[in-house]
PDB file of N, CA and C in Angstrom:
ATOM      1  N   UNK A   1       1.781   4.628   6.277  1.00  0.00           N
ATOM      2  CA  UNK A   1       1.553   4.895   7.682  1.00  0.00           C
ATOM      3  C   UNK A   1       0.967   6.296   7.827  1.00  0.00           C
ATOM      4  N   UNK A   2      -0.405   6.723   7.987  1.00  0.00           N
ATOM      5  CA  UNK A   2      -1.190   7.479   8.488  1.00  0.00           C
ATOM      6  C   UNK A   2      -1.019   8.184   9.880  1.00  0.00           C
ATOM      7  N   UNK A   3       0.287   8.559  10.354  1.00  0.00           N
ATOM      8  CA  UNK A   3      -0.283   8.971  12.055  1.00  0.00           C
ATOM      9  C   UNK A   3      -1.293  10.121  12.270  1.00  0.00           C
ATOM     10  N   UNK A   4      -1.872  11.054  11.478  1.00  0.00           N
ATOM     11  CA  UNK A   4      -2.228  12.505  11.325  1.00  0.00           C
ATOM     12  C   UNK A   4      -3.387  11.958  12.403  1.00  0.00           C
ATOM     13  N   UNK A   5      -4.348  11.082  12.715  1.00  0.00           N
ATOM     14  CA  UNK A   5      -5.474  11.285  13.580  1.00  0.00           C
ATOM     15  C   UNK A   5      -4.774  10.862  14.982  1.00  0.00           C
ATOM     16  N   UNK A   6      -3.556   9.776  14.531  1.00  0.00           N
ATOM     17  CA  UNK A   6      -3.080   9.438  16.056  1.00  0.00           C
ATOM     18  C   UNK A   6      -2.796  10.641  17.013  1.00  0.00           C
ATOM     19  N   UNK A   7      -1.731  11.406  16.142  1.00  0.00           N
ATOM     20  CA  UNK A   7      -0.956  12.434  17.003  1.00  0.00           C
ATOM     21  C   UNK A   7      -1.997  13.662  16.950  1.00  0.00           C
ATOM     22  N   UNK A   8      -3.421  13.645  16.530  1.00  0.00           N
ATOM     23  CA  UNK A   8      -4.217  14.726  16.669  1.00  0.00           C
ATOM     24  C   UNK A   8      -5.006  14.110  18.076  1.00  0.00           C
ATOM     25  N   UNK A   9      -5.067  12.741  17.832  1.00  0.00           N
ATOM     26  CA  UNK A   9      -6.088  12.187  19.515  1.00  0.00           C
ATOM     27  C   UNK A   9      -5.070  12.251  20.565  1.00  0.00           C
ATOM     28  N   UNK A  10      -3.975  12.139  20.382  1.00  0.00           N
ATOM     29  CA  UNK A  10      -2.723  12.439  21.658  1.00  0.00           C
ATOM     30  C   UNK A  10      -2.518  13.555  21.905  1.00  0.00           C
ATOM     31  N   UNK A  11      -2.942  14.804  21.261  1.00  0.00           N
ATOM     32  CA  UNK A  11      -2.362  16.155  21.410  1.00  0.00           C
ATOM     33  C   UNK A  11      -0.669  16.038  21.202  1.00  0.00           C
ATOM     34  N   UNK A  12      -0.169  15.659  20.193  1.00  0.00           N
ATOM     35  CA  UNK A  12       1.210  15.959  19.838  1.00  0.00           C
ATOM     36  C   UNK A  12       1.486  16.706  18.740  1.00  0.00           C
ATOM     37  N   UNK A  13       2.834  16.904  18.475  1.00  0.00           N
ATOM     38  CA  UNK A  13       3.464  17.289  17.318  1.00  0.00           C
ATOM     39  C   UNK A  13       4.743  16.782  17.350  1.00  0.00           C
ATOM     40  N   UNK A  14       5.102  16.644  15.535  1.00  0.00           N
ATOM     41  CA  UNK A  14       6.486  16.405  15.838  1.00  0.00           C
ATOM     42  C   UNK A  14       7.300  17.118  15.858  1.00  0.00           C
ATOM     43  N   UNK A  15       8.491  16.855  16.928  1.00  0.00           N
ATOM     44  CA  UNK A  15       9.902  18.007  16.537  1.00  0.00           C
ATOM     45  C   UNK A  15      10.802  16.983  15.597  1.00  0.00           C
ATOM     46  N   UNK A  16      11.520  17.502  15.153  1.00  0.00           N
ATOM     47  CA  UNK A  16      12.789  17.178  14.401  1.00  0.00           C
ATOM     48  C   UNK A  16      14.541  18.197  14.747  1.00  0.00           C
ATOM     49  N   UNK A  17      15.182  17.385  14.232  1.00  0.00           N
ATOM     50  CA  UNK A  17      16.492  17.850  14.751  1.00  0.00           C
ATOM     51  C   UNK A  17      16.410  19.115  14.120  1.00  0.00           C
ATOM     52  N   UNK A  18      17.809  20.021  14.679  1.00  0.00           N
ATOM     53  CA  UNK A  18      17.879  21.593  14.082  1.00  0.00           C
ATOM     54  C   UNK A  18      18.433  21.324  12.565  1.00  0.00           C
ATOM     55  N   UNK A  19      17.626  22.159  11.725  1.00  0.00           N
ATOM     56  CA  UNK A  19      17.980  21.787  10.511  1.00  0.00           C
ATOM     57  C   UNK A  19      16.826  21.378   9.753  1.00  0.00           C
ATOM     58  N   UNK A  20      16.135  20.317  10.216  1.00  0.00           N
ATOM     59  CA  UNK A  20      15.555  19.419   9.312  1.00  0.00           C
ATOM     60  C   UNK A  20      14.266  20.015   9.168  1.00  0.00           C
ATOM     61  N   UNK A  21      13.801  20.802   9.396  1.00  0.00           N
ATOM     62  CA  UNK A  21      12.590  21.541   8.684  1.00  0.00           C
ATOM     63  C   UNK A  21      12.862  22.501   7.781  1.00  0.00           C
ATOM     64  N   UNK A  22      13.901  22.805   7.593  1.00  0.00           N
ATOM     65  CA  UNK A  22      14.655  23.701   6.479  1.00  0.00           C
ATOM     66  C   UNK A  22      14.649  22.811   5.108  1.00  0.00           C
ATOM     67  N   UNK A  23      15.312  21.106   5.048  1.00  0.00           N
ATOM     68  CA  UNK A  23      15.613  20.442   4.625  1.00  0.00           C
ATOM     69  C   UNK A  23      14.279  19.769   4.090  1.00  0.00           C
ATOM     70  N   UNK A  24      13.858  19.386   4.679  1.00  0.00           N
ATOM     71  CA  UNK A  24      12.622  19.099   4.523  1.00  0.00           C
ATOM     72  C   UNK A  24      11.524  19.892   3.434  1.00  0.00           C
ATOM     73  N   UNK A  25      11.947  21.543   3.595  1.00  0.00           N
ATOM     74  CA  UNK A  25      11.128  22.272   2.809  1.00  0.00           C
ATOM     75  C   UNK A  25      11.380  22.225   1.562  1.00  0.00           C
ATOM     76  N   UNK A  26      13.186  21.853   1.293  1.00  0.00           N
ATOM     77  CA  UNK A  26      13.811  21.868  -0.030  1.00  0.00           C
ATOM     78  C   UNK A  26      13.033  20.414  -0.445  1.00  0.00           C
ATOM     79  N   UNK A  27      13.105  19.741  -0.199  1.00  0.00           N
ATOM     80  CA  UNK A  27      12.892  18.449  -0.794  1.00  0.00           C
ATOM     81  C   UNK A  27      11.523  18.548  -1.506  1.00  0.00           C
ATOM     82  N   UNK A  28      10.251  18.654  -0.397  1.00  0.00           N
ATOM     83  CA  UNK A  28       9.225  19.081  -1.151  1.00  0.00           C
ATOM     84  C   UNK A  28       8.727  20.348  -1.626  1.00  0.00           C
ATOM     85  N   UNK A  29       9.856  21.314  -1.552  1.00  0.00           N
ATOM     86  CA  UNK A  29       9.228  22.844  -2.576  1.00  0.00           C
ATOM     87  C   UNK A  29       8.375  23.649  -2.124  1.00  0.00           C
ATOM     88  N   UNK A  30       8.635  23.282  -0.738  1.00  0.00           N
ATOM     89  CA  UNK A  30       7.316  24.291  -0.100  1.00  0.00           C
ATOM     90  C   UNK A  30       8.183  25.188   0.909  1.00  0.00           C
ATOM     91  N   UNK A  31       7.282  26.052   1.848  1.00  0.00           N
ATOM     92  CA  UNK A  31       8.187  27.086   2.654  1.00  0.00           C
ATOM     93  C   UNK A  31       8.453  25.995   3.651  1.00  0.00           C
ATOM     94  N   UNK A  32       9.137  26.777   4.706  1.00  0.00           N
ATOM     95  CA  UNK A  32       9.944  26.354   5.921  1.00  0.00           C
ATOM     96  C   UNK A  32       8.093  26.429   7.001  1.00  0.00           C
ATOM     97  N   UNK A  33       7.545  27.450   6.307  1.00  0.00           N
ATOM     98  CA  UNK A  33       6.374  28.194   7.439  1.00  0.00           C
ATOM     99  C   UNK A  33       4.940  26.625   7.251  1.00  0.00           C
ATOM    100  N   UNK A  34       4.860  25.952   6.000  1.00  0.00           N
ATOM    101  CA  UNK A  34       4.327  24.843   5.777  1.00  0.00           C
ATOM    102  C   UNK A  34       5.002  23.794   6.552  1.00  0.00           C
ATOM    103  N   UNK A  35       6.092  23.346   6.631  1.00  0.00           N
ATOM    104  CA  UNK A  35       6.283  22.377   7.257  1.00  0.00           C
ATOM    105  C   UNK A  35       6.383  22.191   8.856  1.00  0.00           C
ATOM    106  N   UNK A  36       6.315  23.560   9.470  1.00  0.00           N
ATOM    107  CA  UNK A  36       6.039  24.044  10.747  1.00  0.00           C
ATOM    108  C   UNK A  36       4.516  23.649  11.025  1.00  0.00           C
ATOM    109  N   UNK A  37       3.712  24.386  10.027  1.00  0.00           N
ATOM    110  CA  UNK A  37       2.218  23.710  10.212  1.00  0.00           C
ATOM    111  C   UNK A  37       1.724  22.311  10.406  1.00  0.00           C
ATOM    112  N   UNK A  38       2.864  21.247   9.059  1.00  0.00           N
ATOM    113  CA  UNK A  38       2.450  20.152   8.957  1.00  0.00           C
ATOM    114  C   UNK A  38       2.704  19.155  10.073  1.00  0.00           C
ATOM    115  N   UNK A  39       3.727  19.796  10.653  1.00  0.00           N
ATOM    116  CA  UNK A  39       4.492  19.004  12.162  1.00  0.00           C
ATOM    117  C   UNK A  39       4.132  19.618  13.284  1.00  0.00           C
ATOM    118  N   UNK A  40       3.137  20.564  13.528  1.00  0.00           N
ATOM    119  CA  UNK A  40       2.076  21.054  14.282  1.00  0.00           C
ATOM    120  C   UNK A  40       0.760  20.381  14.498  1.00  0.00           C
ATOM    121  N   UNK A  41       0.240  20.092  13.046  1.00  0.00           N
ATOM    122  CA  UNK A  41      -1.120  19.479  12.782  1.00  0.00           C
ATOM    123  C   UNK A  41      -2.278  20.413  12.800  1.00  0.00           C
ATOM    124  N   UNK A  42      -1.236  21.763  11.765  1.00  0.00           N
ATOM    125  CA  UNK A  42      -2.081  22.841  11.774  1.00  0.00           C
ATOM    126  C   UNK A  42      -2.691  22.906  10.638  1.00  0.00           C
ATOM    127  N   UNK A  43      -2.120  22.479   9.394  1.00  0.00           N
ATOM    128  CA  UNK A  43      -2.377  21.878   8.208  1.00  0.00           C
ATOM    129  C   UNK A  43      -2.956  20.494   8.189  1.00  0.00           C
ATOM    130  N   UNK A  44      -3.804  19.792   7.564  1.00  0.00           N
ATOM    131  CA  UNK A  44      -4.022  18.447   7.246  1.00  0.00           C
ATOM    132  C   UNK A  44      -3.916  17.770   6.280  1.00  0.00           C
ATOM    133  N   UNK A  45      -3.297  18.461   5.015  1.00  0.00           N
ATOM    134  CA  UNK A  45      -3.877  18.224   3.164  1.00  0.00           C
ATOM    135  C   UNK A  45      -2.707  16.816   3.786  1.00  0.00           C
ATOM    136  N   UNK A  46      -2.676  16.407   1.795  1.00  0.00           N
ATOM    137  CA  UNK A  46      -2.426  15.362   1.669  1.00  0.00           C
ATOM    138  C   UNK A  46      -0.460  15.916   1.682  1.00  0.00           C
ATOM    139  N   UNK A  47      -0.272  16.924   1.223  1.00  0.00           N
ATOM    140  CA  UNK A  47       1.077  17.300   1.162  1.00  0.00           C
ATOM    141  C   UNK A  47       1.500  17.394   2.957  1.00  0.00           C
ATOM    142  N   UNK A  48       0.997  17.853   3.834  1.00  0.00           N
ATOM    143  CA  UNK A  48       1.210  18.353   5.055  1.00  0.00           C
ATOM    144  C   UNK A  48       1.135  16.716   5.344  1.00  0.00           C
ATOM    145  N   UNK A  49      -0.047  15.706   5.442  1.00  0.00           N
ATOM    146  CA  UNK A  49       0.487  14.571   5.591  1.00  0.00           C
ATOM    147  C   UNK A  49       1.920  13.687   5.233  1.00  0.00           C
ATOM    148  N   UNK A  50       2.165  13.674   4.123  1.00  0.00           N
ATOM    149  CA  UNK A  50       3.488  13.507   3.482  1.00  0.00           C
ATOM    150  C   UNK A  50       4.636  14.040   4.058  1.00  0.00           C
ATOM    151  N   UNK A  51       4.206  14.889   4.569  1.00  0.00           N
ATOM    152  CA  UNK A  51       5.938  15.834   5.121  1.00  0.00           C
ATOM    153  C   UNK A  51       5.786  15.174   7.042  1.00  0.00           C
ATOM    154  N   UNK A  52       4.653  15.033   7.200  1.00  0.00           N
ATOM    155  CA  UNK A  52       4.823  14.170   8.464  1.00  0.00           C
ATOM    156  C   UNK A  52       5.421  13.033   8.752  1.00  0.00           C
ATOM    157  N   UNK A  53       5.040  12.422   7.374  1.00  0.00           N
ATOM    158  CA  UNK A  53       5.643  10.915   7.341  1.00  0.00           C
ATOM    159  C   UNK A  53       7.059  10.790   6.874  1.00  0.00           C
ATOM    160  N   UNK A  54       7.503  11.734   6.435  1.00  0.00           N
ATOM    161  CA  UNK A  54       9.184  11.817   6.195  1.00  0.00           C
ATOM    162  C   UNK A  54       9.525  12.201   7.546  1.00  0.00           C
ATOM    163  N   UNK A  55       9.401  12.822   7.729  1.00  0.00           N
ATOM    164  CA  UNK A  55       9.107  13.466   8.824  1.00  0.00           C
ATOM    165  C   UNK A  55      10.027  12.541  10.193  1.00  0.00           C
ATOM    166  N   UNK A  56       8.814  11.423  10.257  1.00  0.00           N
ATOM    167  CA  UNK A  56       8.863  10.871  11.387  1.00  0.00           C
ATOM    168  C   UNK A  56       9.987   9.482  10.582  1.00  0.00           C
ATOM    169  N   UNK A  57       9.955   9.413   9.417  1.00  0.00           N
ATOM    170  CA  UNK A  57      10.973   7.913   8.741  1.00  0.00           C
ATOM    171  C   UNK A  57      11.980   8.833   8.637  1.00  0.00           C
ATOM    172  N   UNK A  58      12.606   9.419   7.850  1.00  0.00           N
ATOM    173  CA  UNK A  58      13.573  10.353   6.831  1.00  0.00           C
ATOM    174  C   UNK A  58      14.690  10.963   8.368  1.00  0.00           C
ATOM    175  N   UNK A  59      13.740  12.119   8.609  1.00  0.00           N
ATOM    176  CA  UNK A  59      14.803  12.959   9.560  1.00  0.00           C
ATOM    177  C   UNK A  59      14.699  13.131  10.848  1.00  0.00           C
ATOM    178  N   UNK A  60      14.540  11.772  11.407  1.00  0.00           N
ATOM    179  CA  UNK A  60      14.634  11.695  12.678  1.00  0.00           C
ATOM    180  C   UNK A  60      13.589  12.480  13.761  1.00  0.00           C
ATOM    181  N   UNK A  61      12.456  12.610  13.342  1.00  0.00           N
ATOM    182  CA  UNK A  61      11.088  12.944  14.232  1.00  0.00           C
ATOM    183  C   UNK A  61      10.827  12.159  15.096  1.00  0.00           C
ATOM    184  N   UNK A  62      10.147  12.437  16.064  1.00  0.00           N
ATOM    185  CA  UNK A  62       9.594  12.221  17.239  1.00  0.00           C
ATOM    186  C   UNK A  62       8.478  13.276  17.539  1.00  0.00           C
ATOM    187  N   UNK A  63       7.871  12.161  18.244  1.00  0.00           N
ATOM    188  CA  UNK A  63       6.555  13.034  19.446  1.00  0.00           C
ATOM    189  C   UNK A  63       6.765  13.778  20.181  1.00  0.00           C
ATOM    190  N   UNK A  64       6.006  14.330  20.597  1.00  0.00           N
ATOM    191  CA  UNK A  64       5.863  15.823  21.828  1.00  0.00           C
ATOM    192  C   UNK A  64       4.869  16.130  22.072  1.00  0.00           C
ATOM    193  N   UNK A  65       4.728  15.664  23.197  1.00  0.00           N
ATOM    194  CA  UNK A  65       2.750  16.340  23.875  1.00  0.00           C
ATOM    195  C   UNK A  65       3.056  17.497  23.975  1.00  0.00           C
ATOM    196  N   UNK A  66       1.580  18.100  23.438  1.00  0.00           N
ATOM    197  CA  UNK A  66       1.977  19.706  23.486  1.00  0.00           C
ATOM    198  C   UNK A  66       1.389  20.246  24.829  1.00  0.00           C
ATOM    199  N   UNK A  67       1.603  20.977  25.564  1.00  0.00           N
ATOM    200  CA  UNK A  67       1.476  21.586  26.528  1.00  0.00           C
ATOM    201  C   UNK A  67      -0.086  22.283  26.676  1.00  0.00           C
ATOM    202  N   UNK A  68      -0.990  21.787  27.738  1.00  0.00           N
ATOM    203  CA  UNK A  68      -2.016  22.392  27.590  1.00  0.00           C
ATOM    204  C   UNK A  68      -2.370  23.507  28.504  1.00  0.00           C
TER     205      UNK A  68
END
């Protein structure tokens, strides 16, 4: 499941519960400051994709129109 162009044509990002971008960083080895990007859609690689899609299966993500 690909959402990276959906939630870029909706203007969203995902949030996740408190915690889970911390958690998230351990799992895949990257900073806390990457997975902020990847659930922004400030990043696009294939890793920043990946952490979206846990993301939204794994730890309880959801959408959020971002404020224009």
């Amino acid at each position: 499941m690909d959402i990276s162009f959906y939630l870029k044509k909706r203007n969203c990002r995902i949030a996740v519960p408190h915690g889970a971008q911390r958690k998230i960083a351990e799992r895949f080895g990257v900073s806390k400051q990457l997975v902020s990007y990847a659930l922004r859609q400030v990043r696009n690689s294939k890793r920043a994709r990946e952490i979206r899609k846990a993301a939204m299966e794994e730890f309880g993500g959801r959408e959020e129109k971002l404020k224009n």
